[in-house]
N, C-alpha and C. Protein backbone atom coordinates (compact mmCIF):
# COMPACT_ATOMS: atom_id res chain seq x y z
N UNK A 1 0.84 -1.20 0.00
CA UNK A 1 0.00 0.00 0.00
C UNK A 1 0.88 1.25 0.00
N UNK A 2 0.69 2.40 -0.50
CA UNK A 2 1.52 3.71 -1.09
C UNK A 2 0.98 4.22 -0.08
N UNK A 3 2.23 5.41 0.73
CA UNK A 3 1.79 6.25 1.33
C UNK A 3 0.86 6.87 0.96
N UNK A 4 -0.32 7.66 2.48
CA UNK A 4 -1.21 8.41 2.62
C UNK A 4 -1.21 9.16 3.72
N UNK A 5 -1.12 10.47 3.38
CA UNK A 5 -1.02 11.10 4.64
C UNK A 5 -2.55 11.28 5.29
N UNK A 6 -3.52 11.28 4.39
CA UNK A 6 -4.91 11.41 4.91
C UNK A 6 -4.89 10.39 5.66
N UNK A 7 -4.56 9.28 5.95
CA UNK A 7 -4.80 8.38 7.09
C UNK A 7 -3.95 8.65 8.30
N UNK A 8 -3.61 9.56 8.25
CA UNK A 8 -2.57 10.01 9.41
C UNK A 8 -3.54 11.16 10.38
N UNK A 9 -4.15 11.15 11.41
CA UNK A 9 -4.56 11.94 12.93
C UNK A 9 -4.57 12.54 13.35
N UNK A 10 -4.69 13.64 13.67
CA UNK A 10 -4.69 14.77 14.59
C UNK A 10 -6.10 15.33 15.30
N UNK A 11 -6.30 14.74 16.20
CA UNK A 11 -7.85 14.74 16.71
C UNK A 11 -7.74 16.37 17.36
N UNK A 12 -8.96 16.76 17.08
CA UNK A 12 -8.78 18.79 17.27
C UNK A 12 -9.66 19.07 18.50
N UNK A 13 -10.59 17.71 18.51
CA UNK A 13 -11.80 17.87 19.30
C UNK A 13 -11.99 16.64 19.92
N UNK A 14 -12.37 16.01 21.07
CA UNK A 14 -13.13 15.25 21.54
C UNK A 14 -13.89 15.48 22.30
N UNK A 15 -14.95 14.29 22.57
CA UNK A 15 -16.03 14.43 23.69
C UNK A 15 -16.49 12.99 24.01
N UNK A 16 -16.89 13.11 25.36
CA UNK A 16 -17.48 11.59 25.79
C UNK A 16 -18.70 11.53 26.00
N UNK A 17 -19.13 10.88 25.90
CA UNK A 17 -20.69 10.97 26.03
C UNK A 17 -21.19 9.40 27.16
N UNK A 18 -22.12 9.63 28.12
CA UNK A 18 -22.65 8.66 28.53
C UNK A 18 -24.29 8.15 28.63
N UNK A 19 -24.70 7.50 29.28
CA UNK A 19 -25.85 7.30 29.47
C UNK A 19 -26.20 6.12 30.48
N UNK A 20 -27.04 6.32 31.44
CA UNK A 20 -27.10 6.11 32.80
C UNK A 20 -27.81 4.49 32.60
N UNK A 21 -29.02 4.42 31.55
CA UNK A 21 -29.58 3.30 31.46
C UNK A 21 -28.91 2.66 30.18
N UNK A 22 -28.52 0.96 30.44
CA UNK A 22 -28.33 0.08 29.10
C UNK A 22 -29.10 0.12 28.25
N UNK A 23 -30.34 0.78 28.21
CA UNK A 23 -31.15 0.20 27.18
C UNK A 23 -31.11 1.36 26.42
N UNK A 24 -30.36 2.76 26.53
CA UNK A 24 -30.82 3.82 25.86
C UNK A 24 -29.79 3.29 24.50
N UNK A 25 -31.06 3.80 23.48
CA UNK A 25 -30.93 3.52 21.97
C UNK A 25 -29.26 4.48 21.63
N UNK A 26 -28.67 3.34 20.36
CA UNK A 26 -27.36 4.18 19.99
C UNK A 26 -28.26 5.00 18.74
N UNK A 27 -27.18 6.42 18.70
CA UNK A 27 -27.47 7.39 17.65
C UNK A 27 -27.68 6.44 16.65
N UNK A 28 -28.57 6.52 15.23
CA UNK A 28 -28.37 6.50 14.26
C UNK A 28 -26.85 6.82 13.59
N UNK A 29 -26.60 5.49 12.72
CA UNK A 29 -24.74 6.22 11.91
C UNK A 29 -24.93 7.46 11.36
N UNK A 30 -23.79 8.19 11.89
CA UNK A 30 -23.40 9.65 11.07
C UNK A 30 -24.42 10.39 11.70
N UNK A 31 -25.44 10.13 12.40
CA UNK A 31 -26.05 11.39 13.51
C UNK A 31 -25.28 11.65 14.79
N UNK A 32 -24.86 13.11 15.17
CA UNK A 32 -24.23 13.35 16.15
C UNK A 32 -25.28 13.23 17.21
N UNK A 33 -24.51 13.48 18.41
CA UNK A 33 -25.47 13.25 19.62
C UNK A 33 -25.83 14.21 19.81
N UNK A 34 -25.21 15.32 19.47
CA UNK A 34 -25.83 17.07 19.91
C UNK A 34 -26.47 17.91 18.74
N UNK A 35 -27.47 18.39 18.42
CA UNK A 35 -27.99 18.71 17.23
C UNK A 35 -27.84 20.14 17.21
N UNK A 36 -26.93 21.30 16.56
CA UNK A 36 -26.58 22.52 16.70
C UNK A 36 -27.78 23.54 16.22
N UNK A 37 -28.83 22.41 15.61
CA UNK A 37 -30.00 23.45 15.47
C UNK A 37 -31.40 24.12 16.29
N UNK A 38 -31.55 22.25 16.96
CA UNK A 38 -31.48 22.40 17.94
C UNK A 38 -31.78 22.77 19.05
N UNK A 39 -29.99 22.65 19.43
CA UNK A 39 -29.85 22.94 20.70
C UNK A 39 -29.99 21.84 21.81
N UNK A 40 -30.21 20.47 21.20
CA UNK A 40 -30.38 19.40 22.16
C UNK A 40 -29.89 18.03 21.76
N UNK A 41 -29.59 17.78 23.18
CA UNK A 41 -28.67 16.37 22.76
C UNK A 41 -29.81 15.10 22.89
N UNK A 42 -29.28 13.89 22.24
CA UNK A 42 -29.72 12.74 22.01
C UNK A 42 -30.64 12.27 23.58
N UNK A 43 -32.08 11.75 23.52
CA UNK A 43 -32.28 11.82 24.54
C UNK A 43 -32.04 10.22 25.28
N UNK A 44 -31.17 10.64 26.94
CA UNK A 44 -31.16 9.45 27.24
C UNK A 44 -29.26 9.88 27.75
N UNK A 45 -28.75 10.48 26.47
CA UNK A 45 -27.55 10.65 26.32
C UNK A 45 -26.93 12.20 27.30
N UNK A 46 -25.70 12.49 28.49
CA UNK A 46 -25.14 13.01 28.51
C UNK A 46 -23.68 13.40 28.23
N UNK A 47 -23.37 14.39 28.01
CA UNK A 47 -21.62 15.20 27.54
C UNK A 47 -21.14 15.20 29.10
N UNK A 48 -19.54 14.27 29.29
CA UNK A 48 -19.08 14.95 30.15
C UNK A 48 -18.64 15.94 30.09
N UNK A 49 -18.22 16.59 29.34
CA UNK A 49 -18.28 18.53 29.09
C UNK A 49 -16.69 18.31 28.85
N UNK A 50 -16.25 19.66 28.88
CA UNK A 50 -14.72 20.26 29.10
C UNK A 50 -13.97 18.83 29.28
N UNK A 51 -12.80 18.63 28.22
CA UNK A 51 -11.45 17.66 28.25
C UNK A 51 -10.50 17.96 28.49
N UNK A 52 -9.52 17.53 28.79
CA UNK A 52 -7.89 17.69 28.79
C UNK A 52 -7.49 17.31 27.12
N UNK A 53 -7.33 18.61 26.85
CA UNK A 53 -6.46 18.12 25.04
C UNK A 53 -5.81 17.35 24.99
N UNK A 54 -4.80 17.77 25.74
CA UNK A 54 -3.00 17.23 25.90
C UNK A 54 -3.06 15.74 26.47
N UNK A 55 -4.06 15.28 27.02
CA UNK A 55 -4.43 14.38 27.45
C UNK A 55 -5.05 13.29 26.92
N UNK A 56 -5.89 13.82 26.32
CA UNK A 56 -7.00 13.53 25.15
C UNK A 56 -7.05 11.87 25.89
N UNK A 57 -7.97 11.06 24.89
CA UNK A 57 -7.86 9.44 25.12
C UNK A 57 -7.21 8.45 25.14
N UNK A 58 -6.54 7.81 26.22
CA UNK A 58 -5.73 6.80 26.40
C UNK A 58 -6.34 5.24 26.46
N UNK A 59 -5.54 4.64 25.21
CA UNK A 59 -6.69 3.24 25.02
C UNK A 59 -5.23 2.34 26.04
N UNK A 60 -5.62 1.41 26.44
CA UNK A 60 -4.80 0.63 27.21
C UNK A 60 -5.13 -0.86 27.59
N UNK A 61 -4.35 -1.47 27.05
CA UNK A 61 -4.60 -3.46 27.00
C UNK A 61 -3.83 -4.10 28.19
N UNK A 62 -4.58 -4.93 28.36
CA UNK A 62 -3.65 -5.66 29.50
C UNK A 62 -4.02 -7.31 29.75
N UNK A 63 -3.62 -8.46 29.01
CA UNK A 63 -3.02 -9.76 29.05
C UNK A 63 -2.38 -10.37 29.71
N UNK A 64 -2.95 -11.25 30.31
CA UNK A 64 -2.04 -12.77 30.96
C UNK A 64 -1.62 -13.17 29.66
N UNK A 65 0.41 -13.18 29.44
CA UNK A 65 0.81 -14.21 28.00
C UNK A 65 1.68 -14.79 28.83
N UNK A 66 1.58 -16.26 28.61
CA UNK A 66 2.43 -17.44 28.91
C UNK A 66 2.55 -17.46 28.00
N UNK A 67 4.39 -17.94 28.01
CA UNK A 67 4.86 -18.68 26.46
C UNK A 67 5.93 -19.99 27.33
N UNK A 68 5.40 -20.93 26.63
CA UNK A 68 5.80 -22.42 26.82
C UNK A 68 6.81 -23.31 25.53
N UNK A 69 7.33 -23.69 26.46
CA UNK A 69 9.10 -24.23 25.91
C UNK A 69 9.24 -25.65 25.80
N UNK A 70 9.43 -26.26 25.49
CA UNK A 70 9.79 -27.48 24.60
C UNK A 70 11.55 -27.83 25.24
N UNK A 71 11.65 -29.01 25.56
CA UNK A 71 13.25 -29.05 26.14
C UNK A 71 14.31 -28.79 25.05
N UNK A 72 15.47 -28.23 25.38
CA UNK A 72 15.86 -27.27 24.10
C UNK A 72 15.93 -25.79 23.62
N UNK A 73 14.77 -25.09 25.05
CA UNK A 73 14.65 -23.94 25.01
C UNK A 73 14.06 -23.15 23.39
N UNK A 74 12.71 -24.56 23.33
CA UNK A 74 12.17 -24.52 21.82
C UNK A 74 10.53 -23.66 21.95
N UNK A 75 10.43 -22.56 21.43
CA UNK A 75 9.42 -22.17 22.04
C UNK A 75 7.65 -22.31 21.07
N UNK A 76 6.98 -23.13 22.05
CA UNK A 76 6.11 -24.21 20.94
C UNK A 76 4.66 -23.29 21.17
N UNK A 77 4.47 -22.83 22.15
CA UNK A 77 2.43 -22.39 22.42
C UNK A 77 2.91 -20.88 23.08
N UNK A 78 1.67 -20.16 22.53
CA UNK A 78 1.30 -19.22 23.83
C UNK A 78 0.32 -18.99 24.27
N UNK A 79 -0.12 -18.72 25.59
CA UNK A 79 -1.32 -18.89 25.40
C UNK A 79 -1.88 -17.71 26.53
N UNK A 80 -3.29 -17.09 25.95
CA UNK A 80 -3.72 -16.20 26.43
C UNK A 80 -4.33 -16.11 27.19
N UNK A 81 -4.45 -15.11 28.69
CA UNK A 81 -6.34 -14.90 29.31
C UNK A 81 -6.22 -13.76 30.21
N UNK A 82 -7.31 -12.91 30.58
CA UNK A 82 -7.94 -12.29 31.38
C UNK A 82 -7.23 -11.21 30.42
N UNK A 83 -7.85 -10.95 29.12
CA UNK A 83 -8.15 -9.52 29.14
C UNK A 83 -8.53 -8.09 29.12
N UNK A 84 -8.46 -6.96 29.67
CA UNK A 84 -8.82 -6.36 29.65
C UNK A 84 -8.07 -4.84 28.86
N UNK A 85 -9.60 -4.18 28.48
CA UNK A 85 -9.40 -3.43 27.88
C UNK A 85 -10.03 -1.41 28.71
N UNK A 86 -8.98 -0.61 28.60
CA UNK A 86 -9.72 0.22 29.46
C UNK A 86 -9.12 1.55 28.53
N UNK A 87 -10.24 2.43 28.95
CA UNK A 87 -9.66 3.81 28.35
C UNK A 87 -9.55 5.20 29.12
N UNK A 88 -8.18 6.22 29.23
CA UNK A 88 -8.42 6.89 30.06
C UNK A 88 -8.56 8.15 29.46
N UNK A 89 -9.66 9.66 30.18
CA UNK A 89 -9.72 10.70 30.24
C UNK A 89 -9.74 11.78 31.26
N UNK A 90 -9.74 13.03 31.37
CA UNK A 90 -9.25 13.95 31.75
C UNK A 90 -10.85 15.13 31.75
N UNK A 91 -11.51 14.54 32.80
CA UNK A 91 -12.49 16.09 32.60
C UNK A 91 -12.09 16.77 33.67
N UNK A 92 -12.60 18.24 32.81
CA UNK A 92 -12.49 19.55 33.31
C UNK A 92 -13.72 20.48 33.81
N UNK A 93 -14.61 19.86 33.71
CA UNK A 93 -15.53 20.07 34.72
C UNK A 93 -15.84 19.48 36.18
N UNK A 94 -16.48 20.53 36.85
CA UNK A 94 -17.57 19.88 37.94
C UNK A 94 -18.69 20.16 37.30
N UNK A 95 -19.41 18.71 37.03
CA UNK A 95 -21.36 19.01 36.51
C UNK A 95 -21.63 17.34 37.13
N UNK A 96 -22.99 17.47 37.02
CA UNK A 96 -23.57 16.47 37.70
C UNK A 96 -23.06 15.23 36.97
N UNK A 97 -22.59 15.17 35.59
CA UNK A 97 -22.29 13.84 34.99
C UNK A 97 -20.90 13.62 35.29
N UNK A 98 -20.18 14.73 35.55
CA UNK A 98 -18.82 14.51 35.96
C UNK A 98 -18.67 13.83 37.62
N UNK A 99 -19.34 14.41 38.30
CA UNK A 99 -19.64 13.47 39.39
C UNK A 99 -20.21 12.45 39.37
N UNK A 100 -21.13 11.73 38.41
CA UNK A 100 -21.78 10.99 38.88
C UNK A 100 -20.63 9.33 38.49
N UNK A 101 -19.66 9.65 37.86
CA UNK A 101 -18.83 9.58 37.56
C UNK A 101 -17.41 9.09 38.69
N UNK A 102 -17.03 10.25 39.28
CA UNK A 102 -16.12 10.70 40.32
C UNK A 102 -16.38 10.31 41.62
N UNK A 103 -17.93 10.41 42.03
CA UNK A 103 -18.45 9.91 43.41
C UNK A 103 -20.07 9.14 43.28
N UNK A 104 -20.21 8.10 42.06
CA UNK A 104 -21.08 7.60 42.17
C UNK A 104 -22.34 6.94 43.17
N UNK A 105 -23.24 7.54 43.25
CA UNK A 105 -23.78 7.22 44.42
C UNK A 105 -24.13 8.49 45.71
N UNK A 106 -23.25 9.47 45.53
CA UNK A 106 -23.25 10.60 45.95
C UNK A 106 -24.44 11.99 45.72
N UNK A 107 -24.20 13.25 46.22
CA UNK A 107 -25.59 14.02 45.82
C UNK A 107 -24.54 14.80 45.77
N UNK A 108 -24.54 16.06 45.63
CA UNK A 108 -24.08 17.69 45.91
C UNK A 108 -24.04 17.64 46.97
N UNK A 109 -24.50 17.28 48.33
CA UNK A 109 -24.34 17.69 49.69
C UNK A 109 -23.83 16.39 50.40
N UNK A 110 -23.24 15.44 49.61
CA UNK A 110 -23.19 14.11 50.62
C UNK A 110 -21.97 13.36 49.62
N UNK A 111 -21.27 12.93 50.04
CA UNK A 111 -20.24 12.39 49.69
C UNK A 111 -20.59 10.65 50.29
N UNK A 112 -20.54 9.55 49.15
CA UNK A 112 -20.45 8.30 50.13
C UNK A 112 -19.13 7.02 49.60
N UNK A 113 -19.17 6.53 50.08
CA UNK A 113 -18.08 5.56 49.65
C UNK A 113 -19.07 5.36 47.97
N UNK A 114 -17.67 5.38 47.17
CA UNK A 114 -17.88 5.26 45.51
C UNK A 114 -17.96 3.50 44.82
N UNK A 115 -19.39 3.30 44.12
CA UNK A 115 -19.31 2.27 43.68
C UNK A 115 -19.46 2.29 42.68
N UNK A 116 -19.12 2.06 41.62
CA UNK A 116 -19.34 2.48 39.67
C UNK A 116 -20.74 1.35 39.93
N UNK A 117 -21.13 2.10 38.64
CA UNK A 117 -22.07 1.03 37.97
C UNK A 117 -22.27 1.24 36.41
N UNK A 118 -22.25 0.22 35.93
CA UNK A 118 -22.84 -0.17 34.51
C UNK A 118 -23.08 1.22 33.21
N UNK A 119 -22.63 1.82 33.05
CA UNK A 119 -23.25 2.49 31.88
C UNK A 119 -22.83 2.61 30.37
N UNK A 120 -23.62 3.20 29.47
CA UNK A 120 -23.07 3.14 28.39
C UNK A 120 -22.30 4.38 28.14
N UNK A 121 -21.08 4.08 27.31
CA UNK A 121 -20.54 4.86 26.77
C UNK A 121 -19.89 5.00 25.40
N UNK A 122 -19.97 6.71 25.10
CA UNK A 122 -19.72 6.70 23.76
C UNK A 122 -18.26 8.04 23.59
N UNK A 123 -17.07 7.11 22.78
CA UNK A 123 -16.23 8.29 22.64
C UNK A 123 -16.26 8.93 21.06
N UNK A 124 -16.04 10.16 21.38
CA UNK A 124 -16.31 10.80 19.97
C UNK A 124 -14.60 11.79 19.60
N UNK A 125 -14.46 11.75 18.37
CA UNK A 125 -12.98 12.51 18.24
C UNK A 125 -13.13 12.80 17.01
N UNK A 126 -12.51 13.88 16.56
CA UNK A 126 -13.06 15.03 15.22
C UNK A 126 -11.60 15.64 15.08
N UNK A 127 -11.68 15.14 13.69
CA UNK A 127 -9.90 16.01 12.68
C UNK A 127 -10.43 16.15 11.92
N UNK A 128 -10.92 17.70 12.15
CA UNK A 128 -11.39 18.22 10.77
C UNK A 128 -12.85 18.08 10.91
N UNK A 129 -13.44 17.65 9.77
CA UNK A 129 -14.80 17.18 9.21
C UNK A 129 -14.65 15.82 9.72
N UNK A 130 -13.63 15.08 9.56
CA UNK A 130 -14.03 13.61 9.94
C UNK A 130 -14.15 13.42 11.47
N UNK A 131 -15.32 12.42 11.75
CA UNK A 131 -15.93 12.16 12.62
C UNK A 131 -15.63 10.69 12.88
N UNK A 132 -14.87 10.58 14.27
CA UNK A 132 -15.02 8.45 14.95
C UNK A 132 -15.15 8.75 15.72
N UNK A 133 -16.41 7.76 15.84
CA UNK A 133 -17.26 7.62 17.21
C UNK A 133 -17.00 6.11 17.66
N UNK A 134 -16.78 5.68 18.88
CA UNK A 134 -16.82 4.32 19.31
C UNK A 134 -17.38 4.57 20.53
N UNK A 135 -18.92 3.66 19.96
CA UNK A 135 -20.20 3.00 21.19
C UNK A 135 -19.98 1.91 21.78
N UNK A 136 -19.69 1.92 23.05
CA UNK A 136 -19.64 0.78 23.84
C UNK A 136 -20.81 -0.49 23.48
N UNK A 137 -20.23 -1.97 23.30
CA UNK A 137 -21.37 -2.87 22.84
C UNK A 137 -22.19 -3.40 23.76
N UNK A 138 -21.57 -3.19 25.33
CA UNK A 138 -22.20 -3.41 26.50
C UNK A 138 -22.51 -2.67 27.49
N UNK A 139 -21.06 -2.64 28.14
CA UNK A 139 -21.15 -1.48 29.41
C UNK A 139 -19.83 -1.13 29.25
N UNK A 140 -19.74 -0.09 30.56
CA UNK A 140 -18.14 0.02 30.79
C UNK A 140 -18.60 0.91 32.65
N UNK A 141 -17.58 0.75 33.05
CA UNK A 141 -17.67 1.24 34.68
C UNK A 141 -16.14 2.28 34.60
N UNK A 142 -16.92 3.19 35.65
CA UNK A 142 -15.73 3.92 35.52
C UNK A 142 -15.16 4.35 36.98
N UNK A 143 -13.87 4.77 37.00
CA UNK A 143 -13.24 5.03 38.08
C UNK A 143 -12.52 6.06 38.26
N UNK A 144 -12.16 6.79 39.37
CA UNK A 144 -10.93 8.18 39.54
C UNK A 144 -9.59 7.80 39.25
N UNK A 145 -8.93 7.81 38.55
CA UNK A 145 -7.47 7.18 38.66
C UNK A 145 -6.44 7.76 38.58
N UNK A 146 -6.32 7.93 40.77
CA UNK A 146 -5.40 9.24 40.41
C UNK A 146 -5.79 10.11 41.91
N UNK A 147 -4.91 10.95 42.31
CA UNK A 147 -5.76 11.71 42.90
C UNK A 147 -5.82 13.51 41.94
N UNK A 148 -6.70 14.04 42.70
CA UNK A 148 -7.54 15.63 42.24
C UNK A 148 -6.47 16.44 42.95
N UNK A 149 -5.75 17.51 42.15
CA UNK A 149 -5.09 18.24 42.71
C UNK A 149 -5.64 19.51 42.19
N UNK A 150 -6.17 20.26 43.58
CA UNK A 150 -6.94 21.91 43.24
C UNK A 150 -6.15 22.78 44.15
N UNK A 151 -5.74 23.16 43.14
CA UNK A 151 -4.75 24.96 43.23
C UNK A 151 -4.83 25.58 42.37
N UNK A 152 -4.08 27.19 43.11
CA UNK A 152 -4.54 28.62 42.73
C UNK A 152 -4.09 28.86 41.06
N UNK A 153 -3.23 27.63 40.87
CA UNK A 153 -2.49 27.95 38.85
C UNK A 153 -2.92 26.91 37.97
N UNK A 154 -3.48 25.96 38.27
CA UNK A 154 -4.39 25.05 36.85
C UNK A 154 -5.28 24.67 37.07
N UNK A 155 -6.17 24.45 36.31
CA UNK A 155 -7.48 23.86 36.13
C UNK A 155 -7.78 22.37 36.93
N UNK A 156 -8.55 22.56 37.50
CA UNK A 156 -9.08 20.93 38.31
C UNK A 156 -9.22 20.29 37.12
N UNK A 157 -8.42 18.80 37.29
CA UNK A 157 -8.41 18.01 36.68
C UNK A 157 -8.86 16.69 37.29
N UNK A 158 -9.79 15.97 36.53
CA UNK A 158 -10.34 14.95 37.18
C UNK A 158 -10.07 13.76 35.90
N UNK A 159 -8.90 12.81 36.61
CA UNK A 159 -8.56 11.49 35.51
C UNK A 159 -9.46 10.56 35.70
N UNK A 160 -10.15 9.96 34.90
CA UNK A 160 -11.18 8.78 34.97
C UNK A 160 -10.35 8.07 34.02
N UNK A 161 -10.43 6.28 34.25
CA UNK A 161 -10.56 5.49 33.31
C UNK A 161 -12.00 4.82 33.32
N UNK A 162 -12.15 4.48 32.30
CA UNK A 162 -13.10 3.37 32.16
C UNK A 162 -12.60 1.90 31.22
N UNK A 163 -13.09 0.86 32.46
CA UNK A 163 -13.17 -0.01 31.87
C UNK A 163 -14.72 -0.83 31.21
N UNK A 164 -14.04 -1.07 29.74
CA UNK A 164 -14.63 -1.63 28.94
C UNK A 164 -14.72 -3.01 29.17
N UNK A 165 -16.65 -4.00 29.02
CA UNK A 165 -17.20 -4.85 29.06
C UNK A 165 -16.81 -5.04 28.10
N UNK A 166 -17.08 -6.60 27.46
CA UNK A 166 -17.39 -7.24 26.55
C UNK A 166 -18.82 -7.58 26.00
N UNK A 167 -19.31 -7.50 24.70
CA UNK A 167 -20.27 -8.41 24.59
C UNK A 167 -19.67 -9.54 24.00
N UNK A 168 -20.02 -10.70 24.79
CA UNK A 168 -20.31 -11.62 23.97
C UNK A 168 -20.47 -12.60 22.77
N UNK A 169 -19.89 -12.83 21.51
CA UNK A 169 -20.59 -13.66 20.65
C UNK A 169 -19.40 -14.72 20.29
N UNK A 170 -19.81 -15.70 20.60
CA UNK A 170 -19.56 -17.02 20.34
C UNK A 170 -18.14 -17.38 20.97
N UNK A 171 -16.66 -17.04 20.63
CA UNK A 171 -15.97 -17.53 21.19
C UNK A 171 -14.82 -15.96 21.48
N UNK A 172 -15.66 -14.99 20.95
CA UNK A 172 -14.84 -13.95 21.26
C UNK A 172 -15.41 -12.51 21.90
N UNK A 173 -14.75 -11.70 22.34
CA UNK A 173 -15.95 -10.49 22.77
C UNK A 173 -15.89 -9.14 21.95
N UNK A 174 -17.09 -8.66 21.84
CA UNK A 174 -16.97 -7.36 20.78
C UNK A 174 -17.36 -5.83 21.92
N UNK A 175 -16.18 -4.99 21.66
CA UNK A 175 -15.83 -3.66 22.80
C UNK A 175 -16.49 -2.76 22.16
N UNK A 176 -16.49 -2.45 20.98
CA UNK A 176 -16.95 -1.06 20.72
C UNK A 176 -17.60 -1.27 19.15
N UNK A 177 -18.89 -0.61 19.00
CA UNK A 177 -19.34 -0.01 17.60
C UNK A 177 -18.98 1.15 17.13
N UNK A 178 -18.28 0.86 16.02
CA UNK A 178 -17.09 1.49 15.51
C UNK A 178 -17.85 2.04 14.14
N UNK A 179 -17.42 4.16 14.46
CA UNK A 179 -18.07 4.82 13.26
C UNK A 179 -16.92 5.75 12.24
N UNK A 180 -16.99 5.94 11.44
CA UNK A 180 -16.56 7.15 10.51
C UNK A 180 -17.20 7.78 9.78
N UNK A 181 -17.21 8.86 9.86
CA UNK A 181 -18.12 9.50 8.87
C UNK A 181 -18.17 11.17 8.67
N UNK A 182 -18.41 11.67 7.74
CA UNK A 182 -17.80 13.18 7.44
C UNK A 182 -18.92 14.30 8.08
N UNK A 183 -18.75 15.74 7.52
CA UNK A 183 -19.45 16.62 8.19
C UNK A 183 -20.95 15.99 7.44
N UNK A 184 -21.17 15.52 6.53
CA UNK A 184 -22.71 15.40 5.89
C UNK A 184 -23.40 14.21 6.56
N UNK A 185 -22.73 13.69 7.34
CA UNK A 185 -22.96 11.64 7.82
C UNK A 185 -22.69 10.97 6.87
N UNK A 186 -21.73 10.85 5.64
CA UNK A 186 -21.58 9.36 5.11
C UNK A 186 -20.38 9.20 5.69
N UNK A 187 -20.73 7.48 5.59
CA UNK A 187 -20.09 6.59 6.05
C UNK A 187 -18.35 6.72 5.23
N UNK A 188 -17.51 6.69 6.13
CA UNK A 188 -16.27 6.75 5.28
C UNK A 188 -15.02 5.11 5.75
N UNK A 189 -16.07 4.11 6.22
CA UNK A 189 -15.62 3.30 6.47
C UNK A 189 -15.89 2.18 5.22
N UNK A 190 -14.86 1.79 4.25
CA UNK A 190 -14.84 0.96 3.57
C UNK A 190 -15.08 -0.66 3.67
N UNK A 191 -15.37 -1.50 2.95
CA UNK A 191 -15.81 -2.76 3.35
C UNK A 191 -14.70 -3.58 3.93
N UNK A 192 -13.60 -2.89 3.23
CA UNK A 192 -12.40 -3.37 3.60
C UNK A 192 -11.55 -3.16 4.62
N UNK A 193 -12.42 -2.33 5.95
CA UNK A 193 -12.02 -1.87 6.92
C UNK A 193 -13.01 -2.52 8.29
N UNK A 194 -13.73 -3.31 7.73
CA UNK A 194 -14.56 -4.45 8.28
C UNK A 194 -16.26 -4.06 8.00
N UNK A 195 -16.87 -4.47 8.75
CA UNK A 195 -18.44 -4.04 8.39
C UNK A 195 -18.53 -2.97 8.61
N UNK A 196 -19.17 -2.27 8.12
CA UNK A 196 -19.49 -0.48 7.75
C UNK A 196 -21.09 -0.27 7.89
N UNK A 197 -21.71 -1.07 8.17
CA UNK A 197 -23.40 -1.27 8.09
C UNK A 197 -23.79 -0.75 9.25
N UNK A 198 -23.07 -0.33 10.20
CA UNK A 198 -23.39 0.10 11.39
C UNK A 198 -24.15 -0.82 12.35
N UNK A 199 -24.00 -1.84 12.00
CA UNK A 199 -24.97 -2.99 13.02
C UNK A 199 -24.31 -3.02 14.18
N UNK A 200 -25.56 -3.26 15.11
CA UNK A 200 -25.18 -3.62 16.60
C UNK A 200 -24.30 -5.09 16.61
């Protein structure tokens, strides 16, 4: 394949998006979650607001690999398990989704020991006109990772990861519904870049 610099990145914008119940419906492909005409987002769906640029999204894998030897120091199997997949961000807000988030389980006036639970999530990242979105296929739980340092010269920063569920099918698990698509919504994911049909 001949160089292309158009396949080369520079994300200008991101945003995360969640939603409190599993059952809330994913956008339609190539519909954003926030409608600028408007004025309202997808219902069901909240923005954790304000990101860390410099920070932006950290995808991160992590595997049990055994590799097994043969006498001879012959190296014959490897073999895989427990893994997980998690992603980290950087909000810059305090709003109710950023807490609910940070001290799950909590109010504005009450702080309680933090237990994640279950929600959906959607990351969104924009170079340019082009638009990838990846919808969680199950759940994902999220956590503080890190502590909050608030002083008089930078912005409160609040690190969350979330870890990503699996769904399910047959002998392997599927993490994310995976989008591309330009400022008009077509699809700019080729057949040859796996299914493009937008199916769940």
């Amino acid at each position: 394949m001949a160089k292309n610099t158009d396949n080369a990145s520079i994300y200008d914008l991101g945003e995360v998006w969640i939603a409190d119940s599993l059952d809330t419906p994913d956008p339609e492909p190539g519909v954003p979650f926030y409608n600028e005409e408007t004025g309202k987002a997808l219902e069901g769906w909240t923005e954790v607001g304000l990101m860390d640029g410099d920070d932006g999204m950290t995808t991160s894998r992590d595997q049990d690999k055994n590799k097994h030897y043969a006498w001879g120091d012959i190296l014959v199997r490897q073999s895989r398990q427990k893994f997980t997949l998690s992603r980290k961000f950087s909000a810059l807000e305090d709003n109710p989704t950023t807490r609910s988030l940070i001290w799950p389980g909590s109010t504005a006036r009450t702080i309680v020991t933090p237990k994640p639970k279950p929600i959906k999530m959607a990351f969104v990242k924009h170079d340019g006109d082009v638009t990838v979105r990846e919808i969680t296929k199950k759940h994902a739980e999220v956590d503080l990772d890190g502590d909050v340092n608030e002083n008089e010269s930078d912005l409160t920063k609040y690190e969350l990861v979330a870890d990503i569920y699996p769904l399910i099918k047959g002998k392997t698990g599927e993490y994310f519904k995976v989008e591309k698509f330009d400022a008009d919504g077509n699809d700019l994911l080729s057949d040859e870049d796996g299914d493009a049909s937008g199916e769940a």
